[in-house]
Structures are given as structure tokens and as C-alpha cells.
N, C-alpha and C. Protein backbone atom coordinates (compact mmCIF):
# COMPACT_ATOMS: atom_id res chain seq x y z
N UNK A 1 -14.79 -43.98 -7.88
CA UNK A 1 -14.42 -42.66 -7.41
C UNK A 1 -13.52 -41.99 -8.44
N UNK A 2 -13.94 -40.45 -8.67
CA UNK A 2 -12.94 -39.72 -9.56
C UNK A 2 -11.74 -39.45 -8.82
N UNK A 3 -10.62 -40.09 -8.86
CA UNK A 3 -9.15 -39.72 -8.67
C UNK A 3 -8.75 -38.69 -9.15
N UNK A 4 -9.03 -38.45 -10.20
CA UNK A 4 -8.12 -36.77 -11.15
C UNK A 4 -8.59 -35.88 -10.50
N UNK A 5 -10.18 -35.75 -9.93
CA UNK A 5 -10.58 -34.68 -9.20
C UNK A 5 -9.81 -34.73 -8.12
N UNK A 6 -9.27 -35.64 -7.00
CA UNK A 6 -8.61 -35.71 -5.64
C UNK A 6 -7.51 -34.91 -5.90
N UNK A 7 -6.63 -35.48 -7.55
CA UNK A 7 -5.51 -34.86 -7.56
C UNK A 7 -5.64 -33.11 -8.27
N UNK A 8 -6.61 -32.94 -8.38
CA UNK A 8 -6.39 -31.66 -9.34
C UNK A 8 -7.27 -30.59 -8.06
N UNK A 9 -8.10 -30.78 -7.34
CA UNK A 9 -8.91 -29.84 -6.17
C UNK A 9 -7.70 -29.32 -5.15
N UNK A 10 -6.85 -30.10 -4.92
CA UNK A 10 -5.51 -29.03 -3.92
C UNK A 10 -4.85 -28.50 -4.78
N UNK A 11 -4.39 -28.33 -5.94
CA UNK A 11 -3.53 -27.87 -7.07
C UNK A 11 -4.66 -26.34 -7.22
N UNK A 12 -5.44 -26.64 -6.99
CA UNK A 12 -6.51 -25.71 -7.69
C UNK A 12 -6.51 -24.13 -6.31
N UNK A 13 -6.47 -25.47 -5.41
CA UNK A 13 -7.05 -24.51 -3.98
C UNK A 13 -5.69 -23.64 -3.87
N UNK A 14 -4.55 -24.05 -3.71
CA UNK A 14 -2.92 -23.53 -3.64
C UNK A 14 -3.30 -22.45 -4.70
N UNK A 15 -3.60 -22.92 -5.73
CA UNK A 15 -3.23 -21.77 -6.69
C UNK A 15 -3.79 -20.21 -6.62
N UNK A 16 -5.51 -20.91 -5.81
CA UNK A 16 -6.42 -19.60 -5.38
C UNK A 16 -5.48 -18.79 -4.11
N UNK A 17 -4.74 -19.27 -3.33
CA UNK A 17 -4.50 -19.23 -2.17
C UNK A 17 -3.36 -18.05 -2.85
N UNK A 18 -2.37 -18.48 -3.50
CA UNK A 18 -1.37 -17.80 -3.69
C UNK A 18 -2.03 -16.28 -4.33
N UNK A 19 -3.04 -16.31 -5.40
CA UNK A 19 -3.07 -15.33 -5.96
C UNK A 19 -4.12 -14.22 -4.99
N UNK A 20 -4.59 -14.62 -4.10
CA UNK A 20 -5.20 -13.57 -2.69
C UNK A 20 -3.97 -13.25 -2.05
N UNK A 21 -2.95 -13.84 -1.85
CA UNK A 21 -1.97 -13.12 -1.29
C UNK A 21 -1.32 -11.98 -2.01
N UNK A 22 -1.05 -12.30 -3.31
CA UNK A 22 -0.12 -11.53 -3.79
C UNK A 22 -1.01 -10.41 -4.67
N UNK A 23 -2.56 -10.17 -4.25
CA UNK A 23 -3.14 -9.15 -4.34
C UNK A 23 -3.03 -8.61 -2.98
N UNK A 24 -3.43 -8.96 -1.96
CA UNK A 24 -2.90 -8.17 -0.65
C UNK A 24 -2.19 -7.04 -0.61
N UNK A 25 -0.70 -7.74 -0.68
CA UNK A 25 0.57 -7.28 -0.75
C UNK A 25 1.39 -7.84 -1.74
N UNK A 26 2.19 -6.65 -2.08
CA UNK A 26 3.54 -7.22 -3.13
C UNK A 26 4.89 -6.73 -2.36
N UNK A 27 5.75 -7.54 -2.16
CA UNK A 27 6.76 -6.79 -1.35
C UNK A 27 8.22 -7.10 -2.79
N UNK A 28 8.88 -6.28 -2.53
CA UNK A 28 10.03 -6.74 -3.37
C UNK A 28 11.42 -5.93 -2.89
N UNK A 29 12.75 -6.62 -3.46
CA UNK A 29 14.12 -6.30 -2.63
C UNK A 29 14.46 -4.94 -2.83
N UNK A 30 13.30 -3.87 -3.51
CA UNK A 30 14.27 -3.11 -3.72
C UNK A 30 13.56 -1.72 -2.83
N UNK A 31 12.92 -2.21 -1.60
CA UNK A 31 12.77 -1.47 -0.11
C UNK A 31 11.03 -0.72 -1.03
N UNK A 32 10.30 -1.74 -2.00
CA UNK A 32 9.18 -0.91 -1.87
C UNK A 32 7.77 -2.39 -1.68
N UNK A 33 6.60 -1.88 -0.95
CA UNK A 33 5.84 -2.41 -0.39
C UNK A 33 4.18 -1.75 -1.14
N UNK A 34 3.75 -2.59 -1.62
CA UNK A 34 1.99 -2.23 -2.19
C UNK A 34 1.12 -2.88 -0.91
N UNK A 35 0.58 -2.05 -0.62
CA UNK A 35 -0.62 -2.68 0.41
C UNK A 35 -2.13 -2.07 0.12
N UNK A 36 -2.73 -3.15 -0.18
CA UNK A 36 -4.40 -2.63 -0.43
C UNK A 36 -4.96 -2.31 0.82
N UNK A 37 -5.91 -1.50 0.82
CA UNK A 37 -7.00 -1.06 1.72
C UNK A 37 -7.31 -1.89 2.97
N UNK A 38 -6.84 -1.89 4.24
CA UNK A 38 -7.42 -2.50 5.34
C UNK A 38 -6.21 -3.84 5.42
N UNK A 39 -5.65 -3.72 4.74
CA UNK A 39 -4.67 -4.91 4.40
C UNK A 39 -3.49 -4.33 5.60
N UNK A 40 -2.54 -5.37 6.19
CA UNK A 40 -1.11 -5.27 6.54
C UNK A 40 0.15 -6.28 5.46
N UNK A 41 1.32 -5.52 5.88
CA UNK A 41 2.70 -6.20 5.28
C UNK A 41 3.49 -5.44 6.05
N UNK A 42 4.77 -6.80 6.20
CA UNK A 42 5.89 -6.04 7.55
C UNK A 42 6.86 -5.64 6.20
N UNK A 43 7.67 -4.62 7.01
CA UNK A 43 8.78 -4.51 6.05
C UNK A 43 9.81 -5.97 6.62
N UNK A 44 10.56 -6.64 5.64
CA UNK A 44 11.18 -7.25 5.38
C UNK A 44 12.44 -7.38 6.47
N UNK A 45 12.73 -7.88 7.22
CA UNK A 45 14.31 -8.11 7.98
C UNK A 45 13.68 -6.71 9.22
N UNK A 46 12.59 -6.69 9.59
CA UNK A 46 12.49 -5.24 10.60
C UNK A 46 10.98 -5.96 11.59
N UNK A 47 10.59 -5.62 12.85
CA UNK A 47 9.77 -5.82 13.16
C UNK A 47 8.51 -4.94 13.12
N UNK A 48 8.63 -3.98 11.83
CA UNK A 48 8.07 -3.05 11.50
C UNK A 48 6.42 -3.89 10.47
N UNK A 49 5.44 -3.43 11.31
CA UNK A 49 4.09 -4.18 10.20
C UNK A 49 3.43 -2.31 9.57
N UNK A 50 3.18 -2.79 8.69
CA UNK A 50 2.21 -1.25 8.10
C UNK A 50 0.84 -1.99 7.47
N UNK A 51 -0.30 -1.30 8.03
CA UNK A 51 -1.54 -1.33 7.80
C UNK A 51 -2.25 -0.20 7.18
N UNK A 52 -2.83 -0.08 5.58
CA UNK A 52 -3.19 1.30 4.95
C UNK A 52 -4.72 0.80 5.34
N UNK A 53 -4.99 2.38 6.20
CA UNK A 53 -6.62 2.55 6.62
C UNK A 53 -7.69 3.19 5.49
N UNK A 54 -7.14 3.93 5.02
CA UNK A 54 -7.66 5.06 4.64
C UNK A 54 -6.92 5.98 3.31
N UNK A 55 -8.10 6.63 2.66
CA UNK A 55 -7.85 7.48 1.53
C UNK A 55 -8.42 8.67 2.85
N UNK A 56 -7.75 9.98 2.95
CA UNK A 56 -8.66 10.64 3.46
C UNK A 56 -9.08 12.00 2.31
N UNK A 57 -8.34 12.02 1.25
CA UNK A 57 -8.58 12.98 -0.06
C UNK A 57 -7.79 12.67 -0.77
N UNK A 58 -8.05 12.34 -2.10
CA UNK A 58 -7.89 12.48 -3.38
C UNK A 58 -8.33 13.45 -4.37
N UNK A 59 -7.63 14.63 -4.56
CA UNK A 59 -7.64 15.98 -5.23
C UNK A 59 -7.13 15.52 -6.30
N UNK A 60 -6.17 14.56 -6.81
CA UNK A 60 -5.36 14.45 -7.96
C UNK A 60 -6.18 14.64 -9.43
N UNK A 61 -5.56 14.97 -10.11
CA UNK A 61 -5.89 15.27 -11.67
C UNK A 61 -6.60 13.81 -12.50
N UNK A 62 -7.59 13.96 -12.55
CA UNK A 62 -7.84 12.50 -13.53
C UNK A 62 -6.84 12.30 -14.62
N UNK A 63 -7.06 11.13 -14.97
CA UNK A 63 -6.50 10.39 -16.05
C UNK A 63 -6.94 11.32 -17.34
N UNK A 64 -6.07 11.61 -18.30
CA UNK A 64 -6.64 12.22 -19.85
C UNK A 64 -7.16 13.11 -19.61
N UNK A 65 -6.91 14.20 -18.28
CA UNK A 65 -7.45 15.61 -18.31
C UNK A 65 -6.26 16.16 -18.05
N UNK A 66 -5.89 17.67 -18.73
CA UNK A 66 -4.91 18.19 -18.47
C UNK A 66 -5.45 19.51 -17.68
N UNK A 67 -4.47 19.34 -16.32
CA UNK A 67 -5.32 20.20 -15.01
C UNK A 67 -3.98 21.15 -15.00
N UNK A 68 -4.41 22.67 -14.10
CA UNK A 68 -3.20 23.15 -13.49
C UNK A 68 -2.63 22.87 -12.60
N UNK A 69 -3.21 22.38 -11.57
CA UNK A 69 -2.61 21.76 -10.71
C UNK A 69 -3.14 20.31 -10.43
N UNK A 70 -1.87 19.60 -10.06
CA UNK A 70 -1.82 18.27 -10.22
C UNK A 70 -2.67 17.53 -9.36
N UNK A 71 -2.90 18.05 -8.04
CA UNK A 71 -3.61 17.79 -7.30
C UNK A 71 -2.75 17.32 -5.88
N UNK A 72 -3.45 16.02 -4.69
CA UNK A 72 -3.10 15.66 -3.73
C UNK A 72 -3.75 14.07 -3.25
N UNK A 73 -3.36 13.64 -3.14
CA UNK A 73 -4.05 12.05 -2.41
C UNK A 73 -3.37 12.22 -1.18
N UNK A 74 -3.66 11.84 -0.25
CA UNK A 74 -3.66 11.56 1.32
C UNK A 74 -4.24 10.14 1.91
N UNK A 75 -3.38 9.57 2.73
CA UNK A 75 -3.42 8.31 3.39
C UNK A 75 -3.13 8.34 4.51
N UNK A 76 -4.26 7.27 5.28
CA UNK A 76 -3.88 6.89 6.83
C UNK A 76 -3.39 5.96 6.70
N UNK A 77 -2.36 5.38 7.22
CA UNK A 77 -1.75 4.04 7.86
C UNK A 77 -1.72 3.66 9.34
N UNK A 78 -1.08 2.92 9.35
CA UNK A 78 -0.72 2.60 11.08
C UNK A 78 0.77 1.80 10.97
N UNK A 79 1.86 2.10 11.88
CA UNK A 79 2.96 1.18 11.93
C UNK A 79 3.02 0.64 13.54
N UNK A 80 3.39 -0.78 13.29
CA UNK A 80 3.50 -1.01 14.46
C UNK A 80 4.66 -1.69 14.78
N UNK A 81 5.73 -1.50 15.62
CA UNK A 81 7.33 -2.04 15.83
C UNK A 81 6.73 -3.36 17.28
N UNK A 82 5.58 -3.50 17.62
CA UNK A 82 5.34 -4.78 18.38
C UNK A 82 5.55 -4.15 19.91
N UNK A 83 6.08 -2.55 19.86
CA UNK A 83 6.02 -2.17 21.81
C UNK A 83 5.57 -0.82 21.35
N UNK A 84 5.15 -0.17 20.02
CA UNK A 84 4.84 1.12 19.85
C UNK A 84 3.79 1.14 18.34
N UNK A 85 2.85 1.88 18.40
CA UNK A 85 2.03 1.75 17.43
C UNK A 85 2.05 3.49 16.91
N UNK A 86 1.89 3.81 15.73
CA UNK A 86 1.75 5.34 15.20
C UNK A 86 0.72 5.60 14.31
N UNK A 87 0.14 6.07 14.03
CA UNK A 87 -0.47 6.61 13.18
C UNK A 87 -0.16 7.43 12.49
N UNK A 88 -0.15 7.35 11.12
CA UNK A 88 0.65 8.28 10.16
C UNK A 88 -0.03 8.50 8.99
N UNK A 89 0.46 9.72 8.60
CA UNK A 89 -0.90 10.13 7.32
C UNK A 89 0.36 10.52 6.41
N UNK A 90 0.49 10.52 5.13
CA UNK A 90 1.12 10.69 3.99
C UNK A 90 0.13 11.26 3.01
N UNK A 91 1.36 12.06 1.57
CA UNK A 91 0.62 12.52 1.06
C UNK A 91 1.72 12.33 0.02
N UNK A 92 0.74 12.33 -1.48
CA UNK A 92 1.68 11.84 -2.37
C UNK A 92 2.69 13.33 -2.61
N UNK A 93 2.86 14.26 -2.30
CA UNK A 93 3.64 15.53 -2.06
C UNK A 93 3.43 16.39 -1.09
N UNK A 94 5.06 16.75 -0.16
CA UNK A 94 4.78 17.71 0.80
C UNK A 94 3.99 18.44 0.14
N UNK A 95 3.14 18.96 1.01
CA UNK A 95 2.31 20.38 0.69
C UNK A 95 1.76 20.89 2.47
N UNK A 96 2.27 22.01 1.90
CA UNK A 96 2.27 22.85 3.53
C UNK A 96 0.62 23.48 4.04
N UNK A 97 -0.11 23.64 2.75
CA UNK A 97 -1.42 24.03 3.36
C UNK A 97 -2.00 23.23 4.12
N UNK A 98 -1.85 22.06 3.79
CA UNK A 98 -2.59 20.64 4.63
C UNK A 98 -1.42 20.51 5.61
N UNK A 99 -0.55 20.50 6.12
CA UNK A 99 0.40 20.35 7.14
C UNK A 99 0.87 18.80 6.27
N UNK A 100 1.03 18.42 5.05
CA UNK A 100 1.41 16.67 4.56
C UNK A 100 2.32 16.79 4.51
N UNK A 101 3.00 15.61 4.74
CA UNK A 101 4.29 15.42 4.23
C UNK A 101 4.33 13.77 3.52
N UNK A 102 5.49 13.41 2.33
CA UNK A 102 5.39 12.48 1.37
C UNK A 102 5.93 11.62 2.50
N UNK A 103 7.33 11.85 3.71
CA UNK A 103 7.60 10.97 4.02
C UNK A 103 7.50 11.07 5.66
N UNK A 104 7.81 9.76 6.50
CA UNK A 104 7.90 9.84 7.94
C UNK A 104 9.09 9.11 7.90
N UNK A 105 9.80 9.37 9.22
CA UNK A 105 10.39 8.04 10.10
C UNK A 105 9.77 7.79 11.12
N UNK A 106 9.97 6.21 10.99
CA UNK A 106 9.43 5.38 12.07
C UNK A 106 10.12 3.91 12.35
N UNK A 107 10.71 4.32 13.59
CA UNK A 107 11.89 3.16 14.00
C UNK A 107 12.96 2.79 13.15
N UNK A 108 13.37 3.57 12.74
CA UNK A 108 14.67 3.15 12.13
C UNK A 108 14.40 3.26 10.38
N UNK A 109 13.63 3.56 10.07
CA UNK A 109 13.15 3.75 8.61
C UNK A 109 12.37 4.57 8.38
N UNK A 110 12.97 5.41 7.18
CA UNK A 110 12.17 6.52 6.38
C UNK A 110 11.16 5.92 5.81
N UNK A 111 9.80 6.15 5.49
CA UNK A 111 8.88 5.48 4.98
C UNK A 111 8.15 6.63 3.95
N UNK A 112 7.95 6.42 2.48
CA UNK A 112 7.77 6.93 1.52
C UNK A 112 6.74 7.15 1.13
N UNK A 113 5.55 7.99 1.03
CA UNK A 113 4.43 7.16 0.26
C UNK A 113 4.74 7.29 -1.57
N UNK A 114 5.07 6.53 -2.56
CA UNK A 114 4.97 6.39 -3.60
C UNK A 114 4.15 6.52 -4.70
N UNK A 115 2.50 6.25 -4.41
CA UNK A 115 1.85 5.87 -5.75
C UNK A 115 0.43 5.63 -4.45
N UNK A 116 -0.82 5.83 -4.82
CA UNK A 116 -2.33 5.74 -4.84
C UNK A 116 -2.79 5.20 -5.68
N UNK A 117 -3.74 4.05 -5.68
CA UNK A 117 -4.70 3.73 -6.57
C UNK A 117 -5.87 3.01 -6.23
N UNK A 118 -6.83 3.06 -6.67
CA UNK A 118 -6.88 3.40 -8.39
C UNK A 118 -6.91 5.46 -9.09
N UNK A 119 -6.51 5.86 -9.83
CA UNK A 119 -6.19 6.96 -10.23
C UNK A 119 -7.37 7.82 -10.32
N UNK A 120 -7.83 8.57 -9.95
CA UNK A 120 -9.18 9.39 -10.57
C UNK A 120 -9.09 8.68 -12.09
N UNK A 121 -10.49 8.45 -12.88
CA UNK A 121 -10.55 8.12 -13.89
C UNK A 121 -10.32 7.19 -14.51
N UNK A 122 -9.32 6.35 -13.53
CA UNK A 122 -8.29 5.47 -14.24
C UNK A 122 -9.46 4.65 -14.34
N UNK A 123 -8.67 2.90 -14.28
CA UNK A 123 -9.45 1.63 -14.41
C UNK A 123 -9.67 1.60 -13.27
N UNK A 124 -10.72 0.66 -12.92
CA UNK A 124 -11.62 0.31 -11.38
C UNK A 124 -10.63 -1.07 -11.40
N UNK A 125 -9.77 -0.42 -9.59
CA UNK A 125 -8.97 -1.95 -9.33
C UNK A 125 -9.45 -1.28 -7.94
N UNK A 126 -8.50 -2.31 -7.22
CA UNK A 126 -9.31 -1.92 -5.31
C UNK A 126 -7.79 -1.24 -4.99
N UNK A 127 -8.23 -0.22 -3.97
CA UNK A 127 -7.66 0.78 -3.18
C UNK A 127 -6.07 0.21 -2.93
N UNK A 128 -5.32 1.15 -3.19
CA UNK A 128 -3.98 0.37 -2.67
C UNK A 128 -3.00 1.46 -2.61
N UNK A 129 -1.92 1.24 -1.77
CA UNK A 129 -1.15 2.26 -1.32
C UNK A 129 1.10 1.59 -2.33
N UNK A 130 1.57 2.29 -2.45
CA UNK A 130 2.65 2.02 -2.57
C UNK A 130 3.59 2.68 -1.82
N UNK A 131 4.25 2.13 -1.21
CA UNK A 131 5.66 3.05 -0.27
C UNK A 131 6.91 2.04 -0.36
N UNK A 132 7.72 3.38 -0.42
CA UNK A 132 9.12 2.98 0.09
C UNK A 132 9.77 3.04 0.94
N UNK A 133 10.32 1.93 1.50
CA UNK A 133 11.26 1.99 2.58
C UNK A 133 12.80 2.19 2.76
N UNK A 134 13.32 2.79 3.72
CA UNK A 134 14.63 3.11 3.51
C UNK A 134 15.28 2.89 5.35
N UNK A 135 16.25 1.93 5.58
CA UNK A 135 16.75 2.00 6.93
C UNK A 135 17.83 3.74 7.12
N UNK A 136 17.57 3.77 8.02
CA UNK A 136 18.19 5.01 8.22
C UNK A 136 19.77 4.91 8.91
């Protein structure tokens, strides 16, 4: 029997394991959260989970084109505090024609949207949202 294979197939599997997570989600201390498409992540020390549903428009300016206006991305999420669920749409800038706004509160935290991707134009990576969190 190959032994090195026994010892090297869980080393292998852990390693796959870790790097699906930390495409998921990236969370880090300094109150900001990446969540891909259809994906959840709680904020940290809160019973707060956020789930990004949806792109519902991306107007933004491609990559290496110089536009007049910059454009707009828009996102559905969902937060859920475990006795109340919301639905919330963000936009990477207030803008009043669409009724968007960049940020919400929800239970005790301002919630940011930060960053969309992948960029018009940019490189092909999978859908993902960035926000920041802030306790209020």
C-alpha cells in the first residue's frame, strides 16, 4: 500500500477546502466584508448575516475608456439579525434619479457598499460585492 498517498490526500483536501472559502468571503478587522454572488458572511461580533443576490445595473464606465459620466452599479442583498430579515439595494453612489443610496442602517450598523466586480471590461473573475461596516 502507498502510505505517502494516505499522508499527502488530507493535506491536499484541507488545502482545497480553505481556498473555496476564502473565495466566498474575505472578512477583515478593519469593518470591511467581500461577498461573491449568492454567497453569505456575518459581520463579525454581531448577529448580523449579509447575502449579495444580485447585480440589478451596471452603468459604470469600462476599464481604459474615458466616459463623462462615471456611471452606476446597483446591488441586491439581504440582511438578516436571526428575528428580522431586509432587503436592501445599494448603489456604488447616492444618486437621486434611481431613488440609490451607497449606504443603509441595519440593526445597529451602517452598511456601505464599497466596490463591484468584475469591472465593465475589466478581467473575468466571478461577481462580488465589497462593503463596509460601521456599529453605530
Amino acid at each position: 500500500m502507498n502510505y505517502k498517498l494516505l499522508l499527502v490526500a488530507p493535506a491536499i483536501l484541507l488545502l482545497t477546502n480553505c481556498k473555496t472559502k476564502a473565495q466566498n468571503e474575505t472578512k477583515n478587522s478593519d469593518g470591511i466584508v467581500t461577498i461573491e454572488l449568492n454567497k453569505k458572511t456575518a459581520i463579525p461580533g454581531s448577529k448580523i448575516a449579509l447575502e449579495f443576490n444580485q447585480v440589478t445595473e451596471d452603468s459604470r464606465c469600462p476599464v481604459d475608456v474615458t466616459c463623462v459620466w462615471e456611471g452606476i452599479a446597483i446591488v441586491n442583498l439581504k440582511a438578516n439579525n436571526g428575528s428580522e430579515t431586509k432587503n436592501i439595494q445599494l448603489a456604488t453612489k447616492d444618486f437621486e434619479p434611481k431613488n440609490t443610496k451607497k449606504s443603509t442602517d441595519f440593526d445597529g450598523y451602517k452598511i456601505s457598499l464599497i466596490d463591484v466586480k468584475p469591472h465593465p471590461g475589466g478581467k473575468q473573475e466571478p461577481k462580488s460585492i465589497t462593503l463596509k461596516y460601521e456599529k453605530e
